[in-house]
Structure formats: C-alpha cells, structure tokens
C-alpha atoms as a PDB file:
ATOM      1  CA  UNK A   1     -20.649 -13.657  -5.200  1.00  0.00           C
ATOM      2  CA  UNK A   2     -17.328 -14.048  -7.528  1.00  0.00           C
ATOM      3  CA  UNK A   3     -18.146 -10.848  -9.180  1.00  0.00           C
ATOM      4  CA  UNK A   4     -18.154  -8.792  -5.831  1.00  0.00           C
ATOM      5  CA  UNK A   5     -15.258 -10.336  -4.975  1.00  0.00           C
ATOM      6  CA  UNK A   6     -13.393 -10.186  -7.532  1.00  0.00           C
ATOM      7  CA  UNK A   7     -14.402  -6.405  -7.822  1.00  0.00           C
ATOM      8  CA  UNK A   8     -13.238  -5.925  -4.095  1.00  0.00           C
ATOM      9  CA  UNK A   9     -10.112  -7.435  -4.992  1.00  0.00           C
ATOM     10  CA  UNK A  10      -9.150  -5.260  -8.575  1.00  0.00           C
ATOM     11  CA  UNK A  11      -9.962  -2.135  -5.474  1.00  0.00           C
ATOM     12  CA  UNK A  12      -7.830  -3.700  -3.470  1.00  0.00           C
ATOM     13  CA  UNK A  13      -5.164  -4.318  -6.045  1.00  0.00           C
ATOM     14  CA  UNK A  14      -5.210  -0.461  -7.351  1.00  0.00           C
ATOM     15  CA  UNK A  15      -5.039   0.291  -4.139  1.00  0.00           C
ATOM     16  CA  UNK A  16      -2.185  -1.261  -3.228  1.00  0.00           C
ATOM     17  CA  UNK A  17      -0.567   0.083  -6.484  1.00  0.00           C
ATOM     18  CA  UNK A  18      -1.440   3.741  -5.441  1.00  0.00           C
ATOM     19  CA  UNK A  19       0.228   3.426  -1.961  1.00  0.00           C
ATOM     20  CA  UNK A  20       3.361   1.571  -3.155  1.00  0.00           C
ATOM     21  CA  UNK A  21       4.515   4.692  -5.724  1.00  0.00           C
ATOM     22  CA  UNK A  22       4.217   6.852  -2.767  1.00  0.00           C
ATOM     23  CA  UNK A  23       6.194   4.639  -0.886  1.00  0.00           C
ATOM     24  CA  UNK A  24       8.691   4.285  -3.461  1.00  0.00           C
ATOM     25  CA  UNK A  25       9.459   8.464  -3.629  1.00  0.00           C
ATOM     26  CA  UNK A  26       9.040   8.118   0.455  1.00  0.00           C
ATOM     27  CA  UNK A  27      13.028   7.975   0.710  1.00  0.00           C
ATOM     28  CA  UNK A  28      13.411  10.769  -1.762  1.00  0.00           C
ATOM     29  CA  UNK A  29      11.192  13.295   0.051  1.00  0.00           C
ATOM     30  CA  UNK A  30      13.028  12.701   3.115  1.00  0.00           C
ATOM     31  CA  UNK A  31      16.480  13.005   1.402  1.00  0.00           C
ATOM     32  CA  UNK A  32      14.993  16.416  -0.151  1.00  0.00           C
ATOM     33  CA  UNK A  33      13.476  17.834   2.912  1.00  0.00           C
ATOM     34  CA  UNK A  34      17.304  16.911   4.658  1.00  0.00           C
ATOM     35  CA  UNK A  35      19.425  18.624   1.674  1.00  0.00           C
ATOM     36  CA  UNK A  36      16.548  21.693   1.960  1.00  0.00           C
ATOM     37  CA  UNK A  37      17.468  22.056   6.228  1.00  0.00           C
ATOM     38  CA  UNK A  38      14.422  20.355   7.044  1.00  0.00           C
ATOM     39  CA  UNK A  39      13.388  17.566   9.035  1.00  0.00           C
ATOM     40  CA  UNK A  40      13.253  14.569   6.902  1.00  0.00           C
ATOM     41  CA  UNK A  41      11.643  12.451  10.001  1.00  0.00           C
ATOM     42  CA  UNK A  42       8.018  12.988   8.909  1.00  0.00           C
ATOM     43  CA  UNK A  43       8.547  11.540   5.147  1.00  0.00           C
ATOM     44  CA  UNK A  44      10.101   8.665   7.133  1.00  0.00           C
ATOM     45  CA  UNK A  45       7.283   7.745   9.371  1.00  0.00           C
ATOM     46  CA  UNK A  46       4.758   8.466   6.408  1.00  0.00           C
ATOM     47  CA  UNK A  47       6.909   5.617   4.783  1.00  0.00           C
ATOM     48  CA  UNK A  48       6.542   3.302   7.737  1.00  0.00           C
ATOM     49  CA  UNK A  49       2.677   4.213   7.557  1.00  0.00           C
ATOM     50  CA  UNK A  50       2.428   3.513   3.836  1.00  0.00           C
ATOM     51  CA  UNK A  51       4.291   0.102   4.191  1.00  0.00           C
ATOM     52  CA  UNK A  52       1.999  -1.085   7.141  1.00  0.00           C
ATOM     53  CA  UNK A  53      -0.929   0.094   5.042  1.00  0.00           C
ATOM     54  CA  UNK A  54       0.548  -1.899   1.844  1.00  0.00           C
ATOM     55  CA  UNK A  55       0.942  -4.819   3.903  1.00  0.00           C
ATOM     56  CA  UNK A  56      -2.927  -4.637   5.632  1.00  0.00           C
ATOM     57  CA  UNK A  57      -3.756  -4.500   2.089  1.00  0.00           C
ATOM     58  CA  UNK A  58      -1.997  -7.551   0.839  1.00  0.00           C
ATOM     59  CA  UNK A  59      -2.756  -9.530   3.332  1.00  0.00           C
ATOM     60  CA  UNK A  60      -6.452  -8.502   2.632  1.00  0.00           C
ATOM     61  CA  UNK A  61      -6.120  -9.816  -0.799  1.00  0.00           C
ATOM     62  CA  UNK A  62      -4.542 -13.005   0.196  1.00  0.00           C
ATOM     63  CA  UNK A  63      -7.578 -13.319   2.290  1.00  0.00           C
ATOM     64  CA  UNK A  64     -10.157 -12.707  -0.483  1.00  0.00           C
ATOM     65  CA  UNK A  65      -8.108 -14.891  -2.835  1.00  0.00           C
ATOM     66  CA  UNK A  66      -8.379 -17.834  -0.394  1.00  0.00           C
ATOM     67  CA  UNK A  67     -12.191 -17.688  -0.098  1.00  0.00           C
ATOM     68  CA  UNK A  68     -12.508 -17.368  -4.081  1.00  0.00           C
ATOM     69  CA  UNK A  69     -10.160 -20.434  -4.724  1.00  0.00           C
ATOM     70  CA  UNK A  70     -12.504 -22.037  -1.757  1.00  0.00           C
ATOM     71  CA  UNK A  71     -16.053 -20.888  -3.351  1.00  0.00           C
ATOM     72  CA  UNK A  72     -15.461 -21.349  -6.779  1.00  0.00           C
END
C-alpha cells in the first residue's frame, strides 16, 4: 500500500505545483485585462477558484501523509 500512496501523493504534489503558478500570474491577468479596458473580475474569481482548489489539495496530502506516518 506505501507505493500507491506515495504515488497518489507525488500526483497530488505536481498537482498542487501546476495550480499554484497559475495562481501566482492570477493578479497579473487581471491587472492586464484592467490596463487593456476589460473586466479584470473573471481572472479574480479564477484566482479565488485556484486557491480553494490548492487548499482541497493540501489538505488532501496532509491527509494521505497522516495515514502513511500511521501504516508504516
């Protein structure tokens, strides 16, 4: 069972990479689409979407981390 896991958590750790560099240019997509006369708005909600998803994720690993440190 450790290797699963600790496949499932390298996914979830990638994963979690991924979503936090498009979280991080987040802010300057808005600030572009603002400067360009458009609404900046839906780069802000995507950002608020990407941080809940970043957090779901964490506390996923947290999760999976426990039960390894319990199991083995």
């Amino acid at each position: 069972m450790a290797t699963p896991a600790k496949a499932k958590l390298a996914e979830i750790e990638r994963r979690i990479g991924e979503l936090t560099k498009l979280l991080i240019r987040a802010p300057d997509a808005a600030a572009e689409a603002e400067r360009q006369d458009r609404d900046g708005t839906t780069h802000l909600r995507r950002s608020l979407v990407l941080q809940a998803a970043v957090s779901s994720l964490h506390e996923e690993a947290d999760a999976l981390r426990r039960a390894m440190t319990k199991t083995g």
